[in-house]
PDB file of N, CA and C in Angstrom:
ATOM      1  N   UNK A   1      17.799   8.416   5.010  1.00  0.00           N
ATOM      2  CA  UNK A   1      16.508   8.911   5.409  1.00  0.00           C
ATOM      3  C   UNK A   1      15.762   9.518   4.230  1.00  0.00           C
ATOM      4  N   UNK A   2      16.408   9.985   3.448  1.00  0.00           N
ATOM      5  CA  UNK A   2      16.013  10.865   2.276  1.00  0.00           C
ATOM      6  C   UNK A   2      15.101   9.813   1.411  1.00  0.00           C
ATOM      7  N   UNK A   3      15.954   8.534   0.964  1.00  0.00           N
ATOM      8  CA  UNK A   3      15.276   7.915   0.380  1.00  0.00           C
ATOM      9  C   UNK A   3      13.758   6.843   0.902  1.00  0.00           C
ATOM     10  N   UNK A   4      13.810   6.909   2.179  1.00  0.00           N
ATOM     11  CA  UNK A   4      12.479   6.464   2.853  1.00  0.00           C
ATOM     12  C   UNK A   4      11.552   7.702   2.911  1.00  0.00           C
ATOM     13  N   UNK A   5      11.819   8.957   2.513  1.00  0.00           N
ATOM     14  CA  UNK A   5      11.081   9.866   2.436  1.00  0.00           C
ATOM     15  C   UNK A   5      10.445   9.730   1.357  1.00  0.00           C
ATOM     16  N   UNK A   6      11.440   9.787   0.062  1.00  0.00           N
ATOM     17  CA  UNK A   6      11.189   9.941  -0.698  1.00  0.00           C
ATOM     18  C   UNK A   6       9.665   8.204  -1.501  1.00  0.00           C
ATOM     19  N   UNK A   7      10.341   7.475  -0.791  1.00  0.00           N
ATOM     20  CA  UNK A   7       9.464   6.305  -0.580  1.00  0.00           C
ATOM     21  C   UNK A   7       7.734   6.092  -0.436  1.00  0.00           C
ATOM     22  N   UNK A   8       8.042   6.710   0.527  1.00  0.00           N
ATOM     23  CA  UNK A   8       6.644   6.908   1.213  1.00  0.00           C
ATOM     24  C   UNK A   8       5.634   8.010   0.828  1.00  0.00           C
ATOM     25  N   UNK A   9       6.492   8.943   0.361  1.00  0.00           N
ATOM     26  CA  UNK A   9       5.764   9.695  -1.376  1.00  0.00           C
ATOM     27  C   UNK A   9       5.283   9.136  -2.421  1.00  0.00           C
ATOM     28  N   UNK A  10       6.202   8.280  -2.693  1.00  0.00           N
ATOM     29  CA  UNK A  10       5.855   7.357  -4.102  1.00  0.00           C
ATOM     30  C   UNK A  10       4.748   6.244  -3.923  1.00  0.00           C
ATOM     31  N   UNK A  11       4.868   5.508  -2.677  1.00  0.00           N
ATOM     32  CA  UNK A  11       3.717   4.883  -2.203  1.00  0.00           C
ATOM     33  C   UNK A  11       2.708   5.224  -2.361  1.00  0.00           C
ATOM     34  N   UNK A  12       2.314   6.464  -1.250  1.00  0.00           N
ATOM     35  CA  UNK A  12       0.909   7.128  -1.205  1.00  0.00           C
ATOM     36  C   UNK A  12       0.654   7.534  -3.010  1.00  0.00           C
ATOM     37  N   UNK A  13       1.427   8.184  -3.527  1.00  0.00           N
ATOM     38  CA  UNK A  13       0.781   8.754  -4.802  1.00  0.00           C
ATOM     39  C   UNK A  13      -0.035   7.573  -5.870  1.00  0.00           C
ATOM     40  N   UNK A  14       1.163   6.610  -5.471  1.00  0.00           N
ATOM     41  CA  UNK A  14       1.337   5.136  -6.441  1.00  0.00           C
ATOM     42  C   UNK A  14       0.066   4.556  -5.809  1.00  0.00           C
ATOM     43  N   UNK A  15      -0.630   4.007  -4.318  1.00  0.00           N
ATOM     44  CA  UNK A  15      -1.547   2.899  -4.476  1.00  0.00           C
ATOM     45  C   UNK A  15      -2.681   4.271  -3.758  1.00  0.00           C
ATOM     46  N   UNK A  16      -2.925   5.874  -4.057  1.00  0.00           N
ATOM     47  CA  UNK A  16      -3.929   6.505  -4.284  1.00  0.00           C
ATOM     48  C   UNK A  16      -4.449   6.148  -5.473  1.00  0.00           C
ATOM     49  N   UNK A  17      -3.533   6.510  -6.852  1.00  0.00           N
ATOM     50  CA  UNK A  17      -3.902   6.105  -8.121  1.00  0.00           C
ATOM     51  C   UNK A  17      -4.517   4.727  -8.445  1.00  0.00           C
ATOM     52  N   UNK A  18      -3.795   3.508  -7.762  1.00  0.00           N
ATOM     53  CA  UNK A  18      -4.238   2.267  -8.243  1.00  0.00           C
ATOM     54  C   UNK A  18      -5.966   2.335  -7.385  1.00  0.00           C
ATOM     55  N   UNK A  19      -6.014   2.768  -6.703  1.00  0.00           N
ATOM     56  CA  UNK A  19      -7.742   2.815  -5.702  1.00  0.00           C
ATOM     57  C   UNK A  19      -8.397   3.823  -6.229  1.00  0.00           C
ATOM     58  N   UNK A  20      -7.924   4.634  -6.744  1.00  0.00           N
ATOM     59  CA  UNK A  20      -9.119   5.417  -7.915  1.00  0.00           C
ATOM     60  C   UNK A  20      -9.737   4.423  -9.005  1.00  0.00           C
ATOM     61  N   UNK A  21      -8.019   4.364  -9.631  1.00  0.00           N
ATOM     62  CA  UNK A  21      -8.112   3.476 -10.946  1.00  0.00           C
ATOM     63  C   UNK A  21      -8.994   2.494 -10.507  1.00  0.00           C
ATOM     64  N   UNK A  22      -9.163   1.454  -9.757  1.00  0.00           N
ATOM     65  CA  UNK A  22      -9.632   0.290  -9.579  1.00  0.00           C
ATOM     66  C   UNK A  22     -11.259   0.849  -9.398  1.00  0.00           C
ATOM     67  N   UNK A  23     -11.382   2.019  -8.738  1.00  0.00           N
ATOM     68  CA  UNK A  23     -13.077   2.459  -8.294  1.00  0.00           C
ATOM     69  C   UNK A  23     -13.837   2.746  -9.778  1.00  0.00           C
ATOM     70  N   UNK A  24     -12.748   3.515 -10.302  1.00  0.00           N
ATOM     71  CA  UNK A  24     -13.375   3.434 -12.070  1.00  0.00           C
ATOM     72  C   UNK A  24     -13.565   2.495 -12.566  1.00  0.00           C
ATOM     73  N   UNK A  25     -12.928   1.293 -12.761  1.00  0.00           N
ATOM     74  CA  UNK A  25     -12.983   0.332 -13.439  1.00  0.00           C
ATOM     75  C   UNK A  25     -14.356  -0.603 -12.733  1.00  0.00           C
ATOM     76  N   UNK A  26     -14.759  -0.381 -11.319  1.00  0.00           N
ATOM     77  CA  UNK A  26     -15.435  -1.224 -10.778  1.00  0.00           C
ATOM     78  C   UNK A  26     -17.097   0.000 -11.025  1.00  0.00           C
ATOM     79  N   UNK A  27     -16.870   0.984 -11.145  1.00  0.00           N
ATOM     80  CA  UNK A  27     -17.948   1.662 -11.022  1.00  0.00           C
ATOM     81  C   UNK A  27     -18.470   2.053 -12.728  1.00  0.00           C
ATOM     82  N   UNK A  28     -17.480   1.887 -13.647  1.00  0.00           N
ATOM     83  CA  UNK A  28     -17.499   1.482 -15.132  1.00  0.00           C
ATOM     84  C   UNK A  28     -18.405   0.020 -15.150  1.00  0.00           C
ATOM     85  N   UNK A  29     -18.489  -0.570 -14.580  1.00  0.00           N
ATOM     86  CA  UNK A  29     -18.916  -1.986 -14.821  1.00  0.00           C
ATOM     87  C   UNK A  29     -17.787  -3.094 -14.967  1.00  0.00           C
ATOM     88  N   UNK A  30     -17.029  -2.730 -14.978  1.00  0.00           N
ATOM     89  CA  UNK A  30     -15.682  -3.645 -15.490  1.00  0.00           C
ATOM     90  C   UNK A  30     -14.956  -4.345 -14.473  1.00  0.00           C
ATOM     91  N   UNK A  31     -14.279  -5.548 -14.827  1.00  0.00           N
ATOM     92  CA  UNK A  31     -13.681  -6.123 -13.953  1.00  0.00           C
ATOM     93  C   UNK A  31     -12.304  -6.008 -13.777  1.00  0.00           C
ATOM     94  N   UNK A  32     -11.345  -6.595 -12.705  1.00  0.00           N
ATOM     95  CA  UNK A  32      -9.684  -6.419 -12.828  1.00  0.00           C
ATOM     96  C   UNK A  32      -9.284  -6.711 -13.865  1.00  0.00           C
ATOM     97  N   UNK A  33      -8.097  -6.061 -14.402  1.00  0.00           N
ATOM     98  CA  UNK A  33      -7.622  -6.515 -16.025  1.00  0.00           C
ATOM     99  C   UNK A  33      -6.406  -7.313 -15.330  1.00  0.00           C
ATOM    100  N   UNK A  34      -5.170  -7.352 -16.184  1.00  0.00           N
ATOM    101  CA  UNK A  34      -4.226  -8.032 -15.960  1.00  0.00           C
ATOM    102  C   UNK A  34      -2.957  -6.857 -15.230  1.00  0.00           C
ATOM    103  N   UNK A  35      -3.271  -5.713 -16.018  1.00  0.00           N
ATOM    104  CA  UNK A  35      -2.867  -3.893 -15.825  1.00  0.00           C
ATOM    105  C   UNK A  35      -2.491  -3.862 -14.412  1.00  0.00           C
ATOM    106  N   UNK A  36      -3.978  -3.985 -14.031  1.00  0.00           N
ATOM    107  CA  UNK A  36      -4.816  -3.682 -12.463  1.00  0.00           C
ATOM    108  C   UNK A  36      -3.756  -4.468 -11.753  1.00  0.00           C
ATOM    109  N   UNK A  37      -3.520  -6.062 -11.760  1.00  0.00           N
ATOM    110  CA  UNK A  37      -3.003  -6.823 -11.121  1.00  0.00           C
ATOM    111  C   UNK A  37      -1.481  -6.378 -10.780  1.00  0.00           C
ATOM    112  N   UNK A  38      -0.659  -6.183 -12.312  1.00  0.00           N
ATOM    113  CA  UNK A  38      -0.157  -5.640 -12.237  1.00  0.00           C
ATOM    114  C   UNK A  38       0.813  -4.882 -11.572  1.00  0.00           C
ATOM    115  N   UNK A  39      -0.261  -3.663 -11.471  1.00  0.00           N
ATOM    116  CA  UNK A  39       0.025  -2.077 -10.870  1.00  0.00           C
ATOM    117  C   UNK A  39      -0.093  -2.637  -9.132  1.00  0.00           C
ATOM    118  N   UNK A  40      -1.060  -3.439  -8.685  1.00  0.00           N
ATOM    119  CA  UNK A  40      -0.735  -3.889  -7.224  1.00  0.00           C
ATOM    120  C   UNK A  40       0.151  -4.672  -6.939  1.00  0.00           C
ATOM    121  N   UNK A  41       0.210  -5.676  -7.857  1.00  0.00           N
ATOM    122  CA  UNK A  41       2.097  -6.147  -7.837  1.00  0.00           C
ATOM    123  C   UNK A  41       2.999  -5.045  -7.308  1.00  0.00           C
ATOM    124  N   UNK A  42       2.992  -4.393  -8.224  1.00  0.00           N
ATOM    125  CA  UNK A  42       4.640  -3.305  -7.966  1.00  0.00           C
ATOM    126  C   UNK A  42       4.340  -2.613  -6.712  1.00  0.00           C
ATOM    127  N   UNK A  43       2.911  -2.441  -6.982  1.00  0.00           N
ATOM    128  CA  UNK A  43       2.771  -1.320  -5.275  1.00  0.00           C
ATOM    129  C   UNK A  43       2.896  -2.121  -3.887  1.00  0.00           C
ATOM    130  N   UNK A  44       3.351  -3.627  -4.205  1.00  0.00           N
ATOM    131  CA  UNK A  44       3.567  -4.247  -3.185  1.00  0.00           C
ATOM    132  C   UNK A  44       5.138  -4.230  -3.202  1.00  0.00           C
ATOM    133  N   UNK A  45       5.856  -4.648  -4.384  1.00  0.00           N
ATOM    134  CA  UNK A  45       6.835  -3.941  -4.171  1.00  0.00           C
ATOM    135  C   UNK A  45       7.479  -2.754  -3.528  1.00  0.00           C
ATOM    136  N   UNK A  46       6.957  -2.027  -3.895  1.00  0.00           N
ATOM    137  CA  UNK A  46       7.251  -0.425  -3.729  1.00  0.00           C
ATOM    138  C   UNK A  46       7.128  -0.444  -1.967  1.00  0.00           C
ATOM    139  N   UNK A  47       5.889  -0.774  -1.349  1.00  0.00           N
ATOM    140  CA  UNK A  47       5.550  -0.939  -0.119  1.00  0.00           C
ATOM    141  C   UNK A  47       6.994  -1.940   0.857  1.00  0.00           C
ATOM    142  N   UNK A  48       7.271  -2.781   0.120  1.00  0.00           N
ATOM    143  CA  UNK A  48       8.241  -3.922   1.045  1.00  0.00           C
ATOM    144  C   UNK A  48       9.902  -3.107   1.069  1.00  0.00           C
ATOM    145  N   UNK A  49      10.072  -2.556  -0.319  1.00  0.00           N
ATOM    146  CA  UNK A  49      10.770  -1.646  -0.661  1.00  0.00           C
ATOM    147  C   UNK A  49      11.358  -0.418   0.702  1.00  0.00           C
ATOM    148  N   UNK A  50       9.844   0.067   0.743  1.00  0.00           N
ATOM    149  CA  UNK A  50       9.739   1.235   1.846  1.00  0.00           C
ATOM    150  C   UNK A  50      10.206   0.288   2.790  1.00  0.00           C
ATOM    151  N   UNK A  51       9.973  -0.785   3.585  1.00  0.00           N
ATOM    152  CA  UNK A  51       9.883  -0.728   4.889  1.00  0.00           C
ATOM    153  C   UNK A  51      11.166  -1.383   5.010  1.00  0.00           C
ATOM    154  N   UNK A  52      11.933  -1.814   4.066  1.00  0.00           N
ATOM    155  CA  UNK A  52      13.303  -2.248   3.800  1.00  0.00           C
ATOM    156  C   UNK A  52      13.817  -1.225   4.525  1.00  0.00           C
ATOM    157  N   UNK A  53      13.686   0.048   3.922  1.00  0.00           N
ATOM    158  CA  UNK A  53      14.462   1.184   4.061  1.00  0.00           C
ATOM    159  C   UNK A  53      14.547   1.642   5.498  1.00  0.00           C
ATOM    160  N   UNK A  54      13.017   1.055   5.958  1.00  0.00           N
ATOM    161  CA  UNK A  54      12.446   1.753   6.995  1.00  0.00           C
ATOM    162  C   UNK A  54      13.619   1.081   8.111  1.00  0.00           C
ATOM    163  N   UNK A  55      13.520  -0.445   8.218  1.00  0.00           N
ATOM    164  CA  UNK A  55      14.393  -1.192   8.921  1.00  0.00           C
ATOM    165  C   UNK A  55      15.662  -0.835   8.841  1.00  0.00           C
ATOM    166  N   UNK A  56      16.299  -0.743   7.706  1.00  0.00           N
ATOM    167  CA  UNK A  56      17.884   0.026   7.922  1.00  0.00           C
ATOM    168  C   UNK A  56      18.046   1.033   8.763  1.00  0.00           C
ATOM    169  N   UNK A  57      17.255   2.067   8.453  1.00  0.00           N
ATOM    170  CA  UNK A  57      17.431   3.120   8.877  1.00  0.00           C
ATOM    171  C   UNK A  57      17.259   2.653  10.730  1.00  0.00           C
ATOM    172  N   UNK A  58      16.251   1.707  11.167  1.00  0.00           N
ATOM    173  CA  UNK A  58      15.920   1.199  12.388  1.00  0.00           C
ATOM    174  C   UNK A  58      17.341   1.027  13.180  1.00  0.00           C
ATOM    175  N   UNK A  59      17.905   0.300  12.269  1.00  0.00           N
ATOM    176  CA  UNK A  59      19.390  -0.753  12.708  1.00  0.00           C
ATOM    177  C   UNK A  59      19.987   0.236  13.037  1.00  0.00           C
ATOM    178  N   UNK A  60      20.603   1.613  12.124  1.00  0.00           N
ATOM    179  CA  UNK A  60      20.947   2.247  12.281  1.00  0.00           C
ATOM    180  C   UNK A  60      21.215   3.182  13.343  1.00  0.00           C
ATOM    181  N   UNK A  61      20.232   2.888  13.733  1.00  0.00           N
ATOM    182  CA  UNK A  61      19.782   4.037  14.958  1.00  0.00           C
ATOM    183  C   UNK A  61      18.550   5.210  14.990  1.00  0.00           C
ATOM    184  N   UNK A  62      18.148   5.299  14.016  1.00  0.00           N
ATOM    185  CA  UNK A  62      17.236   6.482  13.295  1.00  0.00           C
ATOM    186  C   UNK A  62      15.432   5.376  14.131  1.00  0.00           C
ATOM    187  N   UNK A  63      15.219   6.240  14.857  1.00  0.00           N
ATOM    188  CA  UNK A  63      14.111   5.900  15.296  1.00  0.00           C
ATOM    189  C   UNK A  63      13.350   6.770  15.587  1.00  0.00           C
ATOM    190  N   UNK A  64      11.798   6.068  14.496  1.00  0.00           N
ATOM    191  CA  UNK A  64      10.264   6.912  14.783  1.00  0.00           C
ATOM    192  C   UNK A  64       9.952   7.782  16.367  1.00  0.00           C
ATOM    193  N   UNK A  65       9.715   8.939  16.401  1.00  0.00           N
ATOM    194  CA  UNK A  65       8.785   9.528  17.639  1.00  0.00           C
ATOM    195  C   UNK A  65       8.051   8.768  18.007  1.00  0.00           C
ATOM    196  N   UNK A  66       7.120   8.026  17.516  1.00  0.00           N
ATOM    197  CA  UNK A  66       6.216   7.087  17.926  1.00  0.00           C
ATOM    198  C   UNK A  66       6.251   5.703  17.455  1.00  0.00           C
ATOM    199  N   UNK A  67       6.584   4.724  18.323  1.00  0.00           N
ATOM    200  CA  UNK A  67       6.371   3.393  17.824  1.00  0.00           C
ATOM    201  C   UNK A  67       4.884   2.924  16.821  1.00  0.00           C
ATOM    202  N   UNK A  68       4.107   3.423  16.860  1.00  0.00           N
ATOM    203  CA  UNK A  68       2.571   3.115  16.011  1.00  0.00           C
ATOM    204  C   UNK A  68       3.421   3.924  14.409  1.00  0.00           C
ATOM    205  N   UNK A  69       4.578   3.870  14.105  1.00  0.00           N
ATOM    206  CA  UNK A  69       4.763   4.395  13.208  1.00  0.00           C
ATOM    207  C   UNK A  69       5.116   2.844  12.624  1.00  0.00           C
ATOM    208  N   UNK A  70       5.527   2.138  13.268  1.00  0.00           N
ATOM    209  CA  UNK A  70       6.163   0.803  12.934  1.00  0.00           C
ATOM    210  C   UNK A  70       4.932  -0.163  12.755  1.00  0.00           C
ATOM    211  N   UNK A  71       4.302   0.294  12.987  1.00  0.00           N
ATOM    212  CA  UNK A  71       2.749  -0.627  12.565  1.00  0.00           C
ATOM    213  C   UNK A  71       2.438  -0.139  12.049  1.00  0.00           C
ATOM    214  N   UNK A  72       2.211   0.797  11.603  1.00  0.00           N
ATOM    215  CA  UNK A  72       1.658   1.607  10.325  1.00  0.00           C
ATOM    216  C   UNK A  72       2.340   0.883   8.830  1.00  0.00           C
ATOM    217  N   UNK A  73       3.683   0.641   8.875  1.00  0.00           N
ATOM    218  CA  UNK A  73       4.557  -0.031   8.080  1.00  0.00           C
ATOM    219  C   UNK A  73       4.331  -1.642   8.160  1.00  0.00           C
ATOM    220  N   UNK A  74       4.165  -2.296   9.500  1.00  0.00           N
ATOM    221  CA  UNK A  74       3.537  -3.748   8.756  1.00  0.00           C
ATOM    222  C   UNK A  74       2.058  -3.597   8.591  1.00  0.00           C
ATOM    223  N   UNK A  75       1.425  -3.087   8.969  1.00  0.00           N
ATOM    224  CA  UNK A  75       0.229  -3.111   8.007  1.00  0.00           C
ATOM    225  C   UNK A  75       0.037  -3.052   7.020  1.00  0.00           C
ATOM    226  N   UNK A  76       0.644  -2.101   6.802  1.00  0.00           N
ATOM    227  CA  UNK A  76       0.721  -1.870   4.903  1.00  0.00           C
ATOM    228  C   UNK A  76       1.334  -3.203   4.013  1.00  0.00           C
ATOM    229  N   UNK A  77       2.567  -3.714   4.531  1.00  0.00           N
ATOM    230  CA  UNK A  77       2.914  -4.848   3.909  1.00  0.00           C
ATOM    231  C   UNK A  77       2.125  -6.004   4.291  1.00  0.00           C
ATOM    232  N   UNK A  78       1.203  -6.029   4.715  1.00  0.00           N
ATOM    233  CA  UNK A  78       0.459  -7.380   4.727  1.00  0.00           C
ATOM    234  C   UNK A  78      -1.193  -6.665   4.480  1.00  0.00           C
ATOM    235  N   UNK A  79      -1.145  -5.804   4.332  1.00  0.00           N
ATOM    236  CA  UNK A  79      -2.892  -5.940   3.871  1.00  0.00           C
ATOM    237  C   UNK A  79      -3.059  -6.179   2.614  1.00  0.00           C
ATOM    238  N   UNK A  80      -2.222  -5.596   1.328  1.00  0.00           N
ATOM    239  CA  UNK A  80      -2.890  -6.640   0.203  1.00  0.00           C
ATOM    240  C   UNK A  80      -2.819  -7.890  -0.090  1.00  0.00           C
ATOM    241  N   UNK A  81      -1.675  -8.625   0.783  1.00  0.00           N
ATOM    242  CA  UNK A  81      -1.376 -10.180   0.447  1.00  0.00           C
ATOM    243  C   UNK A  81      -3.223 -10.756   1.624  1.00  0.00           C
ATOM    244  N   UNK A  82      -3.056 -10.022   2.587  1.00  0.00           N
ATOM    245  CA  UNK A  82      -4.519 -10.676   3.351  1.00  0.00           C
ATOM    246  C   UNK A  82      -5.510 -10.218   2.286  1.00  0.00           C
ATOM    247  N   UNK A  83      -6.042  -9.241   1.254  1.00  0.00           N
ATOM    248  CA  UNK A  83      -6.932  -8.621   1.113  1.00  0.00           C
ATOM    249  C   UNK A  83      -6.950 -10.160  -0.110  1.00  0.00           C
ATOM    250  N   UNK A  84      -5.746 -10.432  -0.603  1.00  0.00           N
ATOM    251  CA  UNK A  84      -5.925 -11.559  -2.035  1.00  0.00           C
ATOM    252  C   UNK A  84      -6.077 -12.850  -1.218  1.00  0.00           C
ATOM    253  N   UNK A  85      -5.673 -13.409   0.060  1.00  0.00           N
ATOM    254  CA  UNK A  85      -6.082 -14.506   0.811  1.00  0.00           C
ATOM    255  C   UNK A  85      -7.574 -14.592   1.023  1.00  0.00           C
ATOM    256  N   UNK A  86      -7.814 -13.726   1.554  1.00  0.00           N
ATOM    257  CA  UNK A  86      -9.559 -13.996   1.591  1.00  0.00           C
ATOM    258  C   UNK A  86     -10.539 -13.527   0.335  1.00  0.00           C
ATOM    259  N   UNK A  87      -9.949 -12.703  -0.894  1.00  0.00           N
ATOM    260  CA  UNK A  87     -10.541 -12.561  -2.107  1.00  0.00           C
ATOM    261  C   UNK A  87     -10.416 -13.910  -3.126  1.00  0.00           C
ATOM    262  N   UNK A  88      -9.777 -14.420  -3.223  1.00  0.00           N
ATOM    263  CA  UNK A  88      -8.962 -15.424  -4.154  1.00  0.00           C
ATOM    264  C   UNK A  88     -10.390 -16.454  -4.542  1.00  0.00           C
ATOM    265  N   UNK A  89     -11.096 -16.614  -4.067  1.00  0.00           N
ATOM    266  CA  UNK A  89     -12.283 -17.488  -4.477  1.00  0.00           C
ATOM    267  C   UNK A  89     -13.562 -16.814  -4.506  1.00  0.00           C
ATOM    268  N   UNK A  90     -13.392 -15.167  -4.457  1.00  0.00           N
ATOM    269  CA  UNK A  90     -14.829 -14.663  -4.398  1.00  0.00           C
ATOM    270  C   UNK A  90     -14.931 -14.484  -6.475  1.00  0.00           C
ATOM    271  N   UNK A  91     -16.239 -13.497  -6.077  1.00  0.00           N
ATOM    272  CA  UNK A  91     -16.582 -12.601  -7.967  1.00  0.00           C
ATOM    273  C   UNK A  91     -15.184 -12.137  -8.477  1.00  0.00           C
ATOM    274  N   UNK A  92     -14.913 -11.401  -9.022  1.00  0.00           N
ATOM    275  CA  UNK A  92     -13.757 -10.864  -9.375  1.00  0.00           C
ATOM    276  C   UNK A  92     -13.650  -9.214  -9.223  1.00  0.00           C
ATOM    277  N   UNK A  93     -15.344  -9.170  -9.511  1.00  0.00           N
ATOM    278  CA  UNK A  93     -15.631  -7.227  -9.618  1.00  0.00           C
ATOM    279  C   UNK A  93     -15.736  -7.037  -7.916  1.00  0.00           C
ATOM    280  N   UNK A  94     -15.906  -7.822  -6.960  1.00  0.00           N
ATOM    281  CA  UNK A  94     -16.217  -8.000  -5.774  1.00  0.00           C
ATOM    282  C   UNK A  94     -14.525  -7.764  -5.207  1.00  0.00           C
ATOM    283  N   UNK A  95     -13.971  -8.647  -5.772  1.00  0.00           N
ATOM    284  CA  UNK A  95     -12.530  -8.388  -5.451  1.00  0.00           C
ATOM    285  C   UNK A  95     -11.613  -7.180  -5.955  1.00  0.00           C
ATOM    286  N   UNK A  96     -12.121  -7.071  -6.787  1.00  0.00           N
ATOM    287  CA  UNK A  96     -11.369  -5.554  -7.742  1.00  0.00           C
ATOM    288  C   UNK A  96     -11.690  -3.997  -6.911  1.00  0.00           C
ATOM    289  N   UNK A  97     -13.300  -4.171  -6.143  1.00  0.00           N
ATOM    290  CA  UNK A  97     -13.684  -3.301  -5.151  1.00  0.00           C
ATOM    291  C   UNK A  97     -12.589  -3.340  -3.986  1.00  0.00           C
ATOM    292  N   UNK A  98     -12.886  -4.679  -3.109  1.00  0.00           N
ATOM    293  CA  UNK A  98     -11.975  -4.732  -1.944  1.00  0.00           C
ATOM    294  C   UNK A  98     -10.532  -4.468  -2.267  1.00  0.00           C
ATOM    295  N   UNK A  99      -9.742  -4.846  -3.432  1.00  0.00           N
ATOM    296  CA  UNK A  99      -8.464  -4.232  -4.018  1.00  0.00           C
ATOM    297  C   UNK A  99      -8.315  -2.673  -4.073  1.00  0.00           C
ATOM    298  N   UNK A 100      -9.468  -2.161  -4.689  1.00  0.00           N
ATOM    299  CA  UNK A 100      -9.126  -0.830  -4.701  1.00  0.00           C
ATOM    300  C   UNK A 100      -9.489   0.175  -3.499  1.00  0.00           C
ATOM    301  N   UNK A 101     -10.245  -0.227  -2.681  1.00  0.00           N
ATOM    302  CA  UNK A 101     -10.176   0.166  -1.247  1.00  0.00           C
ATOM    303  C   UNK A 101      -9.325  -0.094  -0.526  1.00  0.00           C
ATOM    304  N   UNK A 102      -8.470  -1.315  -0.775  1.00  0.00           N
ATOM    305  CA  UNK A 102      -7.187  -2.064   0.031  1.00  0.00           C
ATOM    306  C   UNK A 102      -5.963  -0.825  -0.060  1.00  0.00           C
ATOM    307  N   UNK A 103      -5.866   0.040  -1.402  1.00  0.00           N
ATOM    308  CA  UNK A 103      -4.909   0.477  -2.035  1.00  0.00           C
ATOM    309  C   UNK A 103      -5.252   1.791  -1.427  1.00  0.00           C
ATOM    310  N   UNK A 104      -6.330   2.266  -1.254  1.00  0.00           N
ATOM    311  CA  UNK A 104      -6.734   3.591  -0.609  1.00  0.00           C
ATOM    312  C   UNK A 104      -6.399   3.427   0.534  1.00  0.00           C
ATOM    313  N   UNK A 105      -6.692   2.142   1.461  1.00  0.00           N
ATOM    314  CA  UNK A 105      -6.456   2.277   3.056  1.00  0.00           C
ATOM    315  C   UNK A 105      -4.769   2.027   2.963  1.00  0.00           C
ATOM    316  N   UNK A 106      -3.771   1.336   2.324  1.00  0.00           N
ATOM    317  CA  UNK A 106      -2.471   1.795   2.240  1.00  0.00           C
ATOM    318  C   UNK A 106      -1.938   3.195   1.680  1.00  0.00           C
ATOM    319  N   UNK A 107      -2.700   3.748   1.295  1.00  0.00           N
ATOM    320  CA  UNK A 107      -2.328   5.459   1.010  1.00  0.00           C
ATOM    321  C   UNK A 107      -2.559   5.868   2.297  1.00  0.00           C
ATOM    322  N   UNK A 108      -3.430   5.359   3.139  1.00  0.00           N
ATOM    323  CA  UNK A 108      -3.812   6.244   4.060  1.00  0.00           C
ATOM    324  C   UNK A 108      -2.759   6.186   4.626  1.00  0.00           C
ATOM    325  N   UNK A 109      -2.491   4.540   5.117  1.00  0.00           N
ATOM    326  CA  UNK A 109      -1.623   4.251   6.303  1.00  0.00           C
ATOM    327  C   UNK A 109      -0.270   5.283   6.156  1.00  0.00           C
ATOM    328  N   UNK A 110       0.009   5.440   4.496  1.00  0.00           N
ATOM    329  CA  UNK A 110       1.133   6.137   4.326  1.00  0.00           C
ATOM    330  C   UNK A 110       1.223   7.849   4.726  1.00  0.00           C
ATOM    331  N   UNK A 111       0.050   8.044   4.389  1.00  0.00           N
ATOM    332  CA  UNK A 111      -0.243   9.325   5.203  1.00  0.00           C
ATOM    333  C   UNK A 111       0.017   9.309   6.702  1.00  0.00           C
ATOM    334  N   UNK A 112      -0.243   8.379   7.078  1.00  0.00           N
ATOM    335  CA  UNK A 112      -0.005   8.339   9.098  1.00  0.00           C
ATOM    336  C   UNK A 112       1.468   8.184   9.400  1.00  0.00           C
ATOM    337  N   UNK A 113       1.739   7.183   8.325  1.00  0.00           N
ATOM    338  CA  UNK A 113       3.034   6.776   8.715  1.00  0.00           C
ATOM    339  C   UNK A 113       3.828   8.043   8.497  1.00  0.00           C
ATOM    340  N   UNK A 114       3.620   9.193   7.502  1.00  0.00           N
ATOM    341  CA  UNK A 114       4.659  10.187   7.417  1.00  0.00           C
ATOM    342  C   UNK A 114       4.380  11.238   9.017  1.00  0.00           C
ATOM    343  N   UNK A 115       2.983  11.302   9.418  1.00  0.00           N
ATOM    344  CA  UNK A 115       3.019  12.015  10.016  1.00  0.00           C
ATOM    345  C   UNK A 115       3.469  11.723  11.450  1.00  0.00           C
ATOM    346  N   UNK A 116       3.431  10.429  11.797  1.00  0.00           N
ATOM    347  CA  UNK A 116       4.150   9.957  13.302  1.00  0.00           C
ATOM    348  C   UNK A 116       5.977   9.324  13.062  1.00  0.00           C
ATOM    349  N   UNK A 117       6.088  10.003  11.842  1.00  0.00           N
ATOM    350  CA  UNK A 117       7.532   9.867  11.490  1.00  0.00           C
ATOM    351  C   UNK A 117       8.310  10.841  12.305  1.00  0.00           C
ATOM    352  N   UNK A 118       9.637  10.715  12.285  1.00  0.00           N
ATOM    353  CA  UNK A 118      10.820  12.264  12.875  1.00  0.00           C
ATOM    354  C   UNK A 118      11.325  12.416  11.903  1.00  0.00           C
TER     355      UNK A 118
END
C-alpha cells in the first residue's frame, strides 16, 4: 500500500510539472521539444506503474471506499494515449496546449483518486 501511496504522489507532482512546463513553453511561443515528449512518456509510465500497484493491491484484497476510485485510475491511463489519438495530425503548439492541460487534468484525477482512496 505504501508504495501506491507513495505513487500517486509522484504522479500528481510529476504530470503538475509537465502541464506547467508545457503552458510555458506554449505561452513562450514555443512548440513541444523532444524533452516535453519525453517527460509525458515517463508520466505515462509512472501512471500504468500506479495502477499496476493499484490492481495488486485489488487482488489482494485491499479495496477503495469508493469504487469511482477505480475510474479515476483508468482514466488517467488512457487520457494521454486518447489526448495523442486525436492530436497526432493537428498544429503541434495546438497539441502541446491540449498535452499540457491533459497532464493537469491527470494531476487532478490524482488528487481525487487519493482522496476516495482508504
Amino acid at each position: 500500500m505504501l508504495m501506491h501511496d507513495r505513487l500517486a504522489t509522484s504522479m500528481l507532482l510529476f504530470m503538475a510539472a509537465i502541464g506547467i512546463w508545457g503552458l510555458f513553453m506554449y505561452f513562450t511561443g514555443n512548440g513541444p521539444s523532444g524533452s516535453f515528449n519525453g517527460a509525458l512518456m515517463i508520466g505515462e509510465v509512472l501512471i500504468i506503474a500506479q495502477v499496476a500497484f493499484g490492481v495488486i493491491l485489488y487482488i489482494r484484497g485491499f479495496r477503495p471506499e469508493s469504487s469511482i476510485h477505480i475510474l479515476y485510475g483508468v482514466t488517467a491511463v488512457v487520457a494521454l494515449p486518447f489526448i495523442w489519438s486525436y492530436m497526432r495530425e493537428r498544429d503541434a503548439r495546438q497539441a502541446l496546449l491540449i498535452f499540457s492541460l491533459g497532464a493537469l487534468f491527470v494531476a487532478g484525477l490524482a488528487i481525487r483518486g487519493m482522496t476516495t482512496a482508504s
